[in-house]
Structure formats: C-alpha cells, structure tokens
PDB file of N, CA and C in Angstrom:
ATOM      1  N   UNK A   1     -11.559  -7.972  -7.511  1.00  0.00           N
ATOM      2  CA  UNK A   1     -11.195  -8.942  -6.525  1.00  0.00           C
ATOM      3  C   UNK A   1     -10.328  -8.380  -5.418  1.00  0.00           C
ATOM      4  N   UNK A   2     -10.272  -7.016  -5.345  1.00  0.00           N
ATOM      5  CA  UNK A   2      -8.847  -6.571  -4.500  1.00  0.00           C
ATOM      6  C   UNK A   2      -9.401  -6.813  -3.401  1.00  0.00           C
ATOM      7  N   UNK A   3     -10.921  -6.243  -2.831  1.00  0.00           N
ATOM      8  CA  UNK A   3     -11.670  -6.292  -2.021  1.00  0.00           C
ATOM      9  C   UNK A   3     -11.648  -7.786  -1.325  1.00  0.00           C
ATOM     10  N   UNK A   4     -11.537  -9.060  -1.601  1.00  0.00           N
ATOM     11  CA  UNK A   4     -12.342  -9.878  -1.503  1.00  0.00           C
ATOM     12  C   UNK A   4     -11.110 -11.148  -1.082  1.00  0.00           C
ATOM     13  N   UNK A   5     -10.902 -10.952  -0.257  1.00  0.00           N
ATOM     14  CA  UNK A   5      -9.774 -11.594   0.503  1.00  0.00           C
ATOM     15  C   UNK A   5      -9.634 -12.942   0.498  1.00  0.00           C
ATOM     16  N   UNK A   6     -11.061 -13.952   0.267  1.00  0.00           N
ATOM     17  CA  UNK A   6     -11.149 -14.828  -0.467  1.00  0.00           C
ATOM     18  C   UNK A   6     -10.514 -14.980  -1.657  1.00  0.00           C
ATOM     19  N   UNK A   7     -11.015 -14.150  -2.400  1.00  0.00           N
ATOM     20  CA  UNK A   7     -10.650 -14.547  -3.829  1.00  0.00           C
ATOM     21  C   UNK A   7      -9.052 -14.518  -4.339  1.00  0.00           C
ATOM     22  N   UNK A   8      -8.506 -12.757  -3.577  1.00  0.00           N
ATOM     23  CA  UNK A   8      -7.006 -13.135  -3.404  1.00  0.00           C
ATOM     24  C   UNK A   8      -6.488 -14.607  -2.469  1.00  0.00           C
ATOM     25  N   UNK A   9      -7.050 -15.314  -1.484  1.00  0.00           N
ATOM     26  CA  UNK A   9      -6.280 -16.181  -1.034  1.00  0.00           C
ATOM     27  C   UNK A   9      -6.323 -17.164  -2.154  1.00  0.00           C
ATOM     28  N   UNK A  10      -7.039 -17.470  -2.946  1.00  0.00           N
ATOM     29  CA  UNK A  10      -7.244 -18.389  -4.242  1.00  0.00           C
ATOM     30  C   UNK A  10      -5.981 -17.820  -5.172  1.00  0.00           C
ATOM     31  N   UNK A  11      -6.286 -16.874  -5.338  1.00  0.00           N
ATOM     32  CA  UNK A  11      -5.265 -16.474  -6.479  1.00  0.00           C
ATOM     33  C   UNK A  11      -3.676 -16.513  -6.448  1.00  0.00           C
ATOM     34  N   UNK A  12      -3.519 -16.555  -4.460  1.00  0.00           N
ATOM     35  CA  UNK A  12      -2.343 -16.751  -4.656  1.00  0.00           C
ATOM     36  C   UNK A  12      -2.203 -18.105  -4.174  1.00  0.00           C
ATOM     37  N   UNK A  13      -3.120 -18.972  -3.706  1.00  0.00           N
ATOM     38  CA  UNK A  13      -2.602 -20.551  -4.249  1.00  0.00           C
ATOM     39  C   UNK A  13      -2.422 -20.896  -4.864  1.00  0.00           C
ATOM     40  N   UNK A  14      -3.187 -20.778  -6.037  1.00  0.00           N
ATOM     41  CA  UNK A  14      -3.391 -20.886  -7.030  1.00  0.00           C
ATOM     42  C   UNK A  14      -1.772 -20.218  -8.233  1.00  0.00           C
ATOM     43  N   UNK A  15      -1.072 -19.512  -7.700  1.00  0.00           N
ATOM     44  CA  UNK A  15       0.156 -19.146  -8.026  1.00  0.00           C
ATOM     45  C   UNK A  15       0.365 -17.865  -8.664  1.00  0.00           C
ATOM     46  N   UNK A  16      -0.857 -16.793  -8.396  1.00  0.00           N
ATOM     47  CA  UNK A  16      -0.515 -15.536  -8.725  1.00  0.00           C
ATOM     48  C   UNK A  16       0.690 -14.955  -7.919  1.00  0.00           C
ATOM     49  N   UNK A  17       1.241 -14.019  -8.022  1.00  0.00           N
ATOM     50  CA  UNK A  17       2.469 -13.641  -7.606  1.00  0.00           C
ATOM     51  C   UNK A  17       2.106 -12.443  -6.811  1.00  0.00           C
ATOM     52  N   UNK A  18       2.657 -11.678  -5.552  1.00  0.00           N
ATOM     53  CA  UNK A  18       2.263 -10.517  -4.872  1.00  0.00           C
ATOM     54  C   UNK A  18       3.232  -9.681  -5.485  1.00  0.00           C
ATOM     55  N   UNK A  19       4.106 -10.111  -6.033  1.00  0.00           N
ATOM     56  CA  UNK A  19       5.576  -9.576  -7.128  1.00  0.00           C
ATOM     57  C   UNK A  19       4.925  -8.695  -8.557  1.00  0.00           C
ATOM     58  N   UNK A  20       3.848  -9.198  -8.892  1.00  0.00           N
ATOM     59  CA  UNK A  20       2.999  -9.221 -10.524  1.00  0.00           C
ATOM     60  C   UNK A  20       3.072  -7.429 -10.749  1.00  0.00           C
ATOM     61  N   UNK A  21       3.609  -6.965 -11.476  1.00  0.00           N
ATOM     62  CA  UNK A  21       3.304  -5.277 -11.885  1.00  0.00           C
ATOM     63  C   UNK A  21       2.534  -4.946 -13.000  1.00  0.00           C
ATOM     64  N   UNK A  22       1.816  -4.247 -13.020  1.00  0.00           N
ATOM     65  CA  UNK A  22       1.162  -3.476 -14.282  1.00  0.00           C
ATOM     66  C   UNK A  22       1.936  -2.933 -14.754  1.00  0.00           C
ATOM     67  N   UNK A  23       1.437  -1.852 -16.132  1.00  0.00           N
ATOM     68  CA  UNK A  23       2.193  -1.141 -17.180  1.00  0.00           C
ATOM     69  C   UNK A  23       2.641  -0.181 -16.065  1.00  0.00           C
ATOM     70  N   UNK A  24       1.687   0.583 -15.223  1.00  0.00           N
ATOM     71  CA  UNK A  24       2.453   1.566 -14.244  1.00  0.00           C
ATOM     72  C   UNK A  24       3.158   1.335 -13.120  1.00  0.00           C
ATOM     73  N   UNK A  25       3.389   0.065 -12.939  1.00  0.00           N
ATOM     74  CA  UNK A  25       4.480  -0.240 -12.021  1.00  0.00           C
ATOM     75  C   UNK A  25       4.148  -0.779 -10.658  1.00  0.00           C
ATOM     76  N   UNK A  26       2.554  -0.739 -10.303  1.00  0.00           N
ATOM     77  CA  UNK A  26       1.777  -0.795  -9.161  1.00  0.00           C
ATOM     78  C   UNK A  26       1.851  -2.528  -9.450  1.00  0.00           C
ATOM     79  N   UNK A  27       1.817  -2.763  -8.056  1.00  0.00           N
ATOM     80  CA  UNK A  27       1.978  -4.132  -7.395  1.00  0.00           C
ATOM     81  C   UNK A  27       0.066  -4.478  -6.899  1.00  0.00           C
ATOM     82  N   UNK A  28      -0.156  -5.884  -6.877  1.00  0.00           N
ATOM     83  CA  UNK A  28      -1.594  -5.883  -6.329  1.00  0.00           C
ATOM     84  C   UNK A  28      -1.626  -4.909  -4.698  1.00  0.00           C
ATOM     85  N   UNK A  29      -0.404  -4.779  -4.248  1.00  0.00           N
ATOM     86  CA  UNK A  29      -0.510  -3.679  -2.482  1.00  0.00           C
ATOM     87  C   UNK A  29      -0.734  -2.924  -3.219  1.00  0.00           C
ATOM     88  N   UNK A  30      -0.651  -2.026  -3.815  1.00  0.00           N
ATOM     89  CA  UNK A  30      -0.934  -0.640  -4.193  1.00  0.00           C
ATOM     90  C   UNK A  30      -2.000  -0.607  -4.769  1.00  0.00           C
ATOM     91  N   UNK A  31      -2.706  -1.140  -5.298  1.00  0.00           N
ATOM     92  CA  UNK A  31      -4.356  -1.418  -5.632  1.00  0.00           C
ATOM     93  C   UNK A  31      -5.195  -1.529  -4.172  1.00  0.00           C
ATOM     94  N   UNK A  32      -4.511  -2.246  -3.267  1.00  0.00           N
ATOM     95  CA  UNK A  32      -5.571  -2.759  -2.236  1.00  0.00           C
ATOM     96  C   UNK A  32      -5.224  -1.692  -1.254  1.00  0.00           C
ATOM     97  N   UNK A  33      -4.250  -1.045  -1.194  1.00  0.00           N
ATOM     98  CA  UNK A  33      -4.557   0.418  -0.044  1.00  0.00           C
ATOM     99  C   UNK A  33      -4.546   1.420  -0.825  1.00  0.00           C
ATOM    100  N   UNK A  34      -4.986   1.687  -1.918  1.00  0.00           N
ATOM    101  CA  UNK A  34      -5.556   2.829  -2.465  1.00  0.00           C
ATOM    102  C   UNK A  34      -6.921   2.537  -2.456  1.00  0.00           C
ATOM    103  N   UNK A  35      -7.476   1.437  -2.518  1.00  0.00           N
ATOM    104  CA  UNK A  35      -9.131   1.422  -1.788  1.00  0.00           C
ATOM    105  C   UNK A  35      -9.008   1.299  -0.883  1.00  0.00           C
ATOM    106  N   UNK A  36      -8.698   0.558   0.358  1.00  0.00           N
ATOM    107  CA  UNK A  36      -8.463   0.768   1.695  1.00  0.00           C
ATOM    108  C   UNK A  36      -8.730  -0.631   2.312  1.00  0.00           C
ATOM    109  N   UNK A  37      -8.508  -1.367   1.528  1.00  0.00           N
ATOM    110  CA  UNK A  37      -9.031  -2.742   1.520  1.00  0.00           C
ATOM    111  C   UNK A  37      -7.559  -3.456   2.965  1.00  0.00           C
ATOM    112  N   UNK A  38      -7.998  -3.475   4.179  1.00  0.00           N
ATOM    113  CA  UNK A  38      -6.743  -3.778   5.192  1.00  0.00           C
ATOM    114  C   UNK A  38      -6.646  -4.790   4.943  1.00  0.00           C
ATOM    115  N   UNK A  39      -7.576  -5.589   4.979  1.00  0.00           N
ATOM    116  CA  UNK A  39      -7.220  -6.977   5.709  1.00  0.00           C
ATOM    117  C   UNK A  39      -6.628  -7.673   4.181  1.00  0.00           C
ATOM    118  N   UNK A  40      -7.129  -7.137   3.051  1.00  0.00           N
ATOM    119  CA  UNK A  40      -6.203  -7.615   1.606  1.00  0.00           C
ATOM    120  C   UNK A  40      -4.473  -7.634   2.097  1.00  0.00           C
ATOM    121  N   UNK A  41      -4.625  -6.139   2.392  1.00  0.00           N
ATOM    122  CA  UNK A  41      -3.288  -5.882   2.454  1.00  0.00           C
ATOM    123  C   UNK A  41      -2.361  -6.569   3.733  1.00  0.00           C
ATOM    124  N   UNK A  42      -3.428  -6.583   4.596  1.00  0.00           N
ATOM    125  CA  UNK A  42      -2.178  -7.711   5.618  1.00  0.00           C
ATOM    126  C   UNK A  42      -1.847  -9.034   4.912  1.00  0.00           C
ATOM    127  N   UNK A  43      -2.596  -9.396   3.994  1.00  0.00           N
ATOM    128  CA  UNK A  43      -2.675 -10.770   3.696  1.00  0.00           C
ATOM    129  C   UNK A  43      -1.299 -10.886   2.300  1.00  0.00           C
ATOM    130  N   UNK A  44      -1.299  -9.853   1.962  1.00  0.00           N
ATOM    131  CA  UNK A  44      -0.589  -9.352   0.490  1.00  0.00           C
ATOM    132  C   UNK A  44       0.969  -9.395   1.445  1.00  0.00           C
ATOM    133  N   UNK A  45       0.838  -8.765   2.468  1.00  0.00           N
ATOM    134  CA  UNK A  45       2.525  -8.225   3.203  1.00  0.00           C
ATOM    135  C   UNK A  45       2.910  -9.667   3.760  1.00  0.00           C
ATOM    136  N   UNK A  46       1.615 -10.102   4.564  1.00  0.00           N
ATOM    137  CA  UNK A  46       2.197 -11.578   4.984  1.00  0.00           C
ATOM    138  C   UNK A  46       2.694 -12.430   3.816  1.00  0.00           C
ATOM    139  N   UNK A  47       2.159 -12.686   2.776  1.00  0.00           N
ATOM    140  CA  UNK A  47       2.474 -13.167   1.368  1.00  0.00           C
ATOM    141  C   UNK A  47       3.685 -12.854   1.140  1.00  0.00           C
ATOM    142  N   UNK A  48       4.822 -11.875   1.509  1.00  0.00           N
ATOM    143  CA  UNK A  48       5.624 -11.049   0.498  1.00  0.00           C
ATOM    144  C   UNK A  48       5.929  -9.937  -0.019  1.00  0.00           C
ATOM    145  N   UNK A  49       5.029  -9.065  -0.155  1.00  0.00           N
ATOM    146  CA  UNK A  49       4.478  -8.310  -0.498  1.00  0.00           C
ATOM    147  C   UNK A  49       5.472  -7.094  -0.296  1.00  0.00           C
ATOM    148  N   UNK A  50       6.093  -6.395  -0.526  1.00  0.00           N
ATOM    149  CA  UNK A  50       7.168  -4.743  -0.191  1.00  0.00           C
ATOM    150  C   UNK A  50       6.381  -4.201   0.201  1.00  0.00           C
ATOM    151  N   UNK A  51       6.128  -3.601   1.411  1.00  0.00           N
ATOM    152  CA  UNK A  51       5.826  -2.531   1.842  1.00  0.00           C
ATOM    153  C   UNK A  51       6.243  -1.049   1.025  1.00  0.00           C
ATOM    154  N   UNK A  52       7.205  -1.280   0.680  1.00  0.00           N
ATOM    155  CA  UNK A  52       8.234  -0.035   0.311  1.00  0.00           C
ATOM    156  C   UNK A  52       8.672  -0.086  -1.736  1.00  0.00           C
ATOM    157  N   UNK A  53       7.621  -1.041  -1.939  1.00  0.00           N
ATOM    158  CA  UNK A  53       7.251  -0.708  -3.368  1.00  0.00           C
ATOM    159  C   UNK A  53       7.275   0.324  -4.251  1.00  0.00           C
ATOM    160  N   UNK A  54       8.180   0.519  -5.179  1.00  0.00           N
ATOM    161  CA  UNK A  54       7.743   1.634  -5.548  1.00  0.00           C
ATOM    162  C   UNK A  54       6.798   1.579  -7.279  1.00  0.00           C
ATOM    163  N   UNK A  55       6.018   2.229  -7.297  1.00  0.00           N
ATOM    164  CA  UNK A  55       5.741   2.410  -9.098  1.00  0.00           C
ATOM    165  C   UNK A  55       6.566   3.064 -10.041  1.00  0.00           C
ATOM    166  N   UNK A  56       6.028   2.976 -11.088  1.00  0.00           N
ATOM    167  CA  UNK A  56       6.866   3.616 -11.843  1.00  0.00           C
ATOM    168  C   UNK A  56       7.098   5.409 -11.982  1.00  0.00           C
ATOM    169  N   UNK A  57       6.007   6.190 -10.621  1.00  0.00           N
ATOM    170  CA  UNK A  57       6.379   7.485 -10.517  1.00  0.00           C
ATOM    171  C   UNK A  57       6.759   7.143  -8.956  1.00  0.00           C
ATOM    172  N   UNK A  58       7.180   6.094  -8.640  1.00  0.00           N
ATOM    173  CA  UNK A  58       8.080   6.153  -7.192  1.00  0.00           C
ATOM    174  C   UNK A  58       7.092   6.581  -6.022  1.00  0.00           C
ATOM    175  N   UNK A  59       5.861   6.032  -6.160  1.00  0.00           N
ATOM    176  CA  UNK A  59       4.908   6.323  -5.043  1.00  0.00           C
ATOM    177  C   UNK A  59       4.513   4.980  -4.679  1.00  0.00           C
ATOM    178  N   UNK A  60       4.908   4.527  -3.085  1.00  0.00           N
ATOM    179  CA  UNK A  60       4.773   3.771  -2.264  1.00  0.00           C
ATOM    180  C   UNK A  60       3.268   2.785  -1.863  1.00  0.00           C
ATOM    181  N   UNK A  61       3.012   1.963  -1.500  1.00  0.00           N
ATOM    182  CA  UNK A  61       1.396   1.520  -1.040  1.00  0.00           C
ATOM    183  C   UNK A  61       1.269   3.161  -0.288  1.00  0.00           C
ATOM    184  N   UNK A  62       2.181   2.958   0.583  1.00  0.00           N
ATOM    185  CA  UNK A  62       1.818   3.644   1.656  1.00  0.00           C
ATOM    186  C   UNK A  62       1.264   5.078   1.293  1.00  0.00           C
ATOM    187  N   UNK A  63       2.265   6.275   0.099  1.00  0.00           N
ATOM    188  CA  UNK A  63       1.766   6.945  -0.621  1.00  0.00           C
ATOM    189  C   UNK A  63       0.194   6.970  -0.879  1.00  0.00           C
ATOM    190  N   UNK A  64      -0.418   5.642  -1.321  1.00  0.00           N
ATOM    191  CA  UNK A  64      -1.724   5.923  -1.793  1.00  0.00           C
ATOM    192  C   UNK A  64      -2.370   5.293  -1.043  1.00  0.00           C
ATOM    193  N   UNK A  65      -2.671   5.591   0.222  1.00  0.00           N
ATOM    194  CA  UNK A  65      -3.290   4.564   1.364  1.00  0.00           C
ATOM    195  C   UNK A  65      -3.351   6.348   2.203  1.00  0.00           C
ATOM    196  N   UNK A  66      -2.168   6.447   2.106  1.00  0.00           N
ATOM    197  CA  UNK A  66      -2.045   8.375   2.987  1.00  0.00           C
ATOM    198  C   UNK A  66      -3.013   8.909   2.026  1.00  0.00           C
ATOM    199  N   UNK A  67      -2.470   9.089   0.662  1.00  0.00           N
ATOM    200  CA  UNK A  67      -3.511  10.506   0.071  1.00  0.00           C
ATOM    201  C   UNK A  67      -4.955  10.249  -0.075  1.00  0.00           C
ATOM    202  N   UNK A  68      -5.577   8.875   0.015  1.00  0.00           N
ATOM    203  CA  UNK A  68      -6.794   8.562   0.526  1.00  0.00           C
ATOM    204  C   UNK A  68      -7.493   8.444   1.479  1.00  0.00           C
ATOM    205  N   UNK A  69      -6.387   8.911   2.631  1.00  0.00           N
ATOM    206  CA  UNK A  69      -6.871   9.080   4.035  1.00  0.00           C
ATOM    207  C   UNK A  69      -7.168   7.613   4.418  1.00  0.00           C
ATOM    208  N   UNK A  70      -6.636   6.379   4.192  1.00  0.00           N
ATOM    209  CA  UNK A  70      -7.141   4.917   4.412  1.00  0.00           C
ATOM    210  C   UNK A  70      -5.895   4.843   5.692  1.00  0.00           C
ATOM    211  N   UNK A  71      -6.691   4.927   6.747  1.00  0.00           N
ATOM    212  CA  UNK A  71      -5.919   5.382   8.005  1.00  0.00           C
ATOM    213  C   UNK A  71      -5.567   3.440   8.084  1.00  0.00           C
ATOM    214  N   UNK A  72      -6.915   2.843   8.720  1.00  0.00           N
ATOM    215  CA  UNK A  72      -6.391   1.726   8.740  1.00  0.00           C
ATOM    216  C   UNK A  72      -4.800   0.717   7.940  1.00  0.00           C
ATOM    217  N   UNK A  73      -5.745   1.637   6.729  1.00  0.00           N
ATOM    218  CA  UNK A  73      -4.032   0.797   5.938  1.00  0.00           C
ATOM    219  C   UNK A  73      -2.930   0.999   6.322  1.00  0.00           C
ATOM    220  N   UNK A  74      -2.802   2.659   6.294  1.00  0.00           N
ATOM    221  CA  UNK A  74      -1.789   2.908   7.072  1.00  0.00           C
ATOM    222  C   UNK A  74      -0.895   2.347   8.368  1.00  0.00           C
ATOM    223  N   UNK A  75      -1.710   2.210   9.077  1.00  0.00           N
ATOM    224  CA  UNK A  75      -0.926   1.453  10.520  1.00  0.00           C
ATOM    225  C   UNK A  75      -0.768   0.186   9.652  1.00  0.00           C
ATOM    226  N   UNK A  76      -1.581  -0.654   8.979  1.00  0.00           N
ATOM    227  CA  UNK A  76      -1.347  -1.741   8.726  1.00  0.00           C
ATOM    228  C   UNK A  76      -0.001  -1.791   7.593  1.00  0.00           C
ATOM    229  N   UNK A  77       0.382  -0.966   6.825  1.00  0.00           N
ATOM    230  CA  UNK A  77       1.644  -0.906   6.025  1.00  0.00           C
ATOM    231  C   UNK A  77       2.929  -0.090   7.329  1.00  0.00           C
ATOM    232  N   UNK A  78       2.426   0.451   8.595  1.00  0.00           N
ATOM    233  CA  UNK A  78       3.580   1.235   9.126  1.00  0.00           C
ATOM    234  C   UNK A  78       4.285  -0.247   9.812  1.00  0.00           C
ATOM    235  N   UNK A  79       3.297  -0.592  10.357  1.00  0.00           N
ATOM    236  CA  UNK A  79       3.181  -2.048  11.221  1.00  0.00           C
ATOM    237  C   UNK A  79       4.105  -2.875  10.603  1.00  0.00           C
ATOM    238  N   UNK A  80       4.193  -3.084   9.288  1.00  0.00           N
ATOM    239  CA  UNK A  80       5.216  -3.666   8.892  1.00  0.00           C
ATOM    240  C   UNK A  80       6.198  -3.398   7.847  1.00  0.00           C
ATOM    241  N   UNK A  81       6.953  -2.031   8.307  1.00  0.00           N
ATOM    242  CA  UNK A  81       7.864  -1.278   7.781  1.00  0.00           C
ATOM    243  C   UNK A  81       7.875  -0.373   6.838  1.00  0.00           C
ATOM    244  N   UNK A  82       7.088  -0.269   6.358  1.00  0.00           N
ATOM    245  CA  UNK A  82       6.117   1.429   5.175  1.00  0.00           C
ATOM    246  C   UNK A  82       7.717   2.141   6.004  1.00  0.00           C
ATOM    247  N   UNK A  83       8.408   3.004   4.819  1.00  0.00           N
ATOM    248  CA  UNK A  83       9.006   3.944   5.119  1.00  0.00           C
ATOM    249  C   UNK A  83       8.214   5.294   4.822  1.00  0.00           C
ATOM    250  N   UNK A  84       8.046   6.264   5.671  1.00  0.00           N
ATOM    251  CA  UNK A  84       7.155   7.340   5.606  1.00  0.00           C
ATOM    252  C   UNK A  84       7.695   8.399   5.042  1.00  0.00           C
ATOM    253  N   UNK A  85       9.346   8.202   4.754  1.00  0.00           N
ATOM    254  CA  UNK A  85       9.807   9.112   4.671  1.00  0.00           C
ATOM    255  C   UNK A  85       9.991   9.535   2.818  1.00  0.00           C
ATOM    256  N   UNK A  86      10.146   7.744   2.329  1.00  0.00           N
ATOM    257  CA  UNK A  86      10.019   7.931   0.773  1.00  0.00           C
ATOM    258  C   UNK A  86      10.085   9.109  -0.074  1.00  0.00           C
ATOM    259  N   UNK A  87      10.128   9.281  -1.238  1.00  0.00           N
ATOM    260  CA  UNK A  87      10.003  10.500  -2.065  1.00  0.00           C
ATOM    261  C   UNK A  87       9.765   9.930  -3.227  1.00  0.00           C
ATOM    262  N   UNK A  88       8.434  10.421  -4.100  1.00  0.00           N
ATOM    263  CA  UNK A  88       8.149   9.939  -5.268  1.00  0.00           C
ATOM    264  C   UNK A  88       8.605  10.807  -6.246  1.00  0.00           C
ATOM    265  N   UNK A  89       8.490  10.691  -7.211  1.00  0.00           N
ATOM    266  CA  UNK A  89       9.204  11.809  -8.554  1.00  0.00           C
ATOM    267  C   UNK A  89       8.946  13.108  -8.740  1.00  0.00           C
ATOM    268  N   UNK A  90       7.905  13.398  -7.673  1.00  0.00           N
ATOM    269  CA  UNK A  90       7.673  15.062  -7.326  1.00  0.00           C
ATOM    270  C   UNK A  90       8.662  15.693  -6.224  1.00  0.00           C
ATOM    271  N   UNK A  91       9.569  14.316  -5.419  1.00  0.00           N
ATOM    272  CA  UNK A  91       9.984  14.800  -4.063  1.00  0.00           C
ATOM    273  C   UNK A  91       9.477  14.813  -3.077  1.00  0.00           C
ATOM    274  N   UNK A  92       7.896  14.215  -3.211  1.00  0.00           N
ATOM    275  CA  UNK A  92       6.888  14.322  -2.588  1.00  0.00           C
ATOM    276  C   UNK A  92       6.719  12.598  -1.449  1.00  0.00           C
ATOM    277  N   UNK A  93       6.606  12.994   0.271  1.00  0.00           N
ATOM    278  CA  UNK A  93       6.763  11.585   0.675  1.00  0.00           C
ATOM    279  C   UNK A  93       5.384  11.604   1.161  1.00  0.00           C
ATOM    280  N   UNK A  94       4.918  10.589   1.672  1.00  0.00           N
ATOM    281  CA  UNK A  94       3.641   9.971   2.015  1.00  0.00           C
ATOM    282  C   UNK A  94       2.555  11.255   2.301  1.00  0.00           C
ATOM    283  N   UNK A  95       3.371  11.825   3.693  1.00  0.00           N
ATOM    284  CA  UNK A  95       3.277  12.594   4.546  1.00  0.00           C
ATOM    285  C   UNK A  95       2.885  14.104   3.845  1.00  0.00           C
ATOM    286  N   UNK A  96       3.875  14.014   2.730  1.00  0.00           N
ATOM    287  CA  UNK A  96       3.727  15.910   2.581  1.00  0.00           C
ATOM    288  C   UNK A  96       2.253  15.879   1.586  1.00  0.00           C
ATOM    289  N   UNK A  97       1.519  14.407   0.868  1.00  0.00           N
ATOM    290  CA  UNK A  97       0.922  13.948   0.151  1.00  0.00           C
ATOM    291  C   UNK A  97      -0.897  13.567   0.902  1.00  0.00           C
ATOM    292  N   UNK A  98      -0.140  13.299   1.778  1.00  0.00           N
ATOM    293  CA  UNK A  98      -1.773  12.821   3.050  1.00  0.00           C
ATOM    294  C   UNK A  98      -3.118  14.049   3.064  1.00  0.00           C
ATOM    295  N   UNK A  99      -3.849  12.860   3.084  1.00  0.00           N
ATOM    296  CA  UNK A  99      -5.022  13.333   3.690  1.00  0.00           C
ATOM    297  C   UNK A  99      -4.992  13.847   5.206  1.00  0.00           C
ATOM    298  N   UNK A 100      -5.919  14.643   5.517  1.00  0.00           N
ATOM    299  CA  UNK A 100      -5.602  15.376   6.697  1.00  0.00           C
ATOM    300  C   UNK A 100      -5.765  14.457   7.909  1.00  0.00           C
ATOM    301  N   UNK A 101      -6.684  13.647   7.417  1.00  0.00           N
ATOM    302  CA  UNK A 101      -6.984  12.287   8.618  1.00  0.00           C
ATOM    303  C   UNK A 101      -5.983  11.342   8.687  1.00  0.00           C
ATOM    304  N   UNK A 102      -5.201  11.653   7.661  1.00  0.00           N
ATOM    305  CA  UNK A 102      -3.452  10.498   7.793  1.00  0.00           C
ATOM    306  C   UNK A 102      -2.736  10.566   8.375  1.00  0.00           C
ATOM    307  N   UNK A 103      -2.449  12.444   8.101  1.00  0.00           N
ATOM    308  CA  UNK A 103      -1.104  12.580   8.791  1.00  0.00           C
ATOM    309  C   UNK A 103      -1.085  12.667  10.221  1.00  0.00           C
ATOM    310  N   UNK A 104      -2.122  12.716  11.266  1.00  0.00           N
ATOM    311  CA  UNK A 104      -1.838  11.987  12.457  1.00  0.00           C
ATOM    312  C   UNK A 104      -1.586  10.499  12.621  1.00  0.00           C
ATOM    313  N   UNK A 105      -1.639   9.796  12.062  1.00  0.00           N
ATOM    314  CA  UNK A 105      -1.151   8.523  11.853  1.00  0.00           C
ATOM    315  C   UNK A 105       0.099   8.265  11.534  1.00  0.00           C
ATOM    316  N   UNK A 106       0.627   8.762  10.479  1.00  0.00           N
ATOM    317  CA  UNK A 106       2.062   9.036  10.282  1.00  0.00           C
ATOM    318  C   UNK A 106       2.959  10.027  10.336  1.00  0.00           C
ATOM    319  N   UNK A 107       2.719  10.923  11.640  1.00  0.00           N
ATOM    320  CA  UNK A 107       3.371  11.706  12.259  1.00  0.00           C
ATOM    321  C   UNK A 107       3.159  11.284  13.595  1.00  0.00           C
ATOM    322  N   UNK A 108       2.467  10.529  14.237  1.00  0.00           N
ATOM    323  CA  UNK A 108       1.933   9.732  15.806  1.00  0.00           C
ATOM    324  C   UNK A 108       1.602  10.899  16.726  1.00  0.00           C
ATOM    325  N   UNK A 109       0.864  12.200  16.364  1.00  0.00           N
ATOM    326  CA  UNK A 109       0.336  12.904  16.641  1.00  0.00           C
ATOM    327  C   UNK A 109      -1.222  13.815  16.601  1.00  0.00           C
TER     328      UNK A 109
END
C-alpha cells in the first residue's frame, strides 16, 4: 500500500498513525522514499510525519531516498526540512551514502 496514496489516505482516516515503527525502527516515510513513492511521502510529511526520523541504525527517510537515487523524494523531504547533514551509526550522512544522481540534489550542484 506504500505506493497507493489512496489507500494510505484511508489508513490514516481511518486512524493509522504516521508515528507507527517497525521492529527496525522505520516509520511508514522511510518505506515510501526508499521506493520513491513522492506523492506518499508529501502526504505522510503533511500528516506529521519527521522528516528527520531516525531508525534504529539512525538512517533518515532522506538517507534511503539518497542511496536509491529517488531524486524526486529528495527535494520533496529537503522541501520540508530533511537535514542532509545527519549521521547514521556508520557516521555516514545522506550525502556521503547517495546515489550519484542524488548528490546533485543535495549538494545544489
């Protein structure tokens, strides 16, 4: 359902939470820009949603939206405050982690 922007708008009338974590710590944002799913994810941030989420190895939406090269997501998590600078439990931030098609996006070069 991450895909299907319908079905999340149901789910969170319906009273699912954009708060909800798995065993690894990932929030439904971090599911929907690690496929690259934007318009989920605008809908997830407008909801509530942390930009600046972390899991339980301290990697961001934004983290897995960069190392998938999901450029769109990207602007769409920078757009509303994604810190780029983060560090997950390697030390590792979005940026040093990106796909090569990212990091002009989050370097604005």
């Amino acid at each position: 359902g991450f895909g299907r922007k319908d079905v999340v708008e149901h789910l969170l009338q319906t009273g699912a939470s954009v708060h909800a974590r798995d065993d690894g710590g990932l929030i439904p944002l971090h599911n929907a820009c690690s496929f690259g799913h934007a318009e989920v994810v605008s809908l997830l941030l407008c909801q509530g949603a942390d930009p600046n989420a972390r899991d339980n190895w301290n990697y961001t939406p934004l983290h897995e939206a960069a190392i998938k090269g999901k450029i769109d997501v990207c602007i769409v998590l920078l757009q509303h405050g994604a810190d780029p600078n983060i560090r997950n439990t390697d030390g590792k931030s979005a940026l040093d982690l990106a796909d090569p098609s990212a990091k002009a996006v989050l370097t604005g070069k």
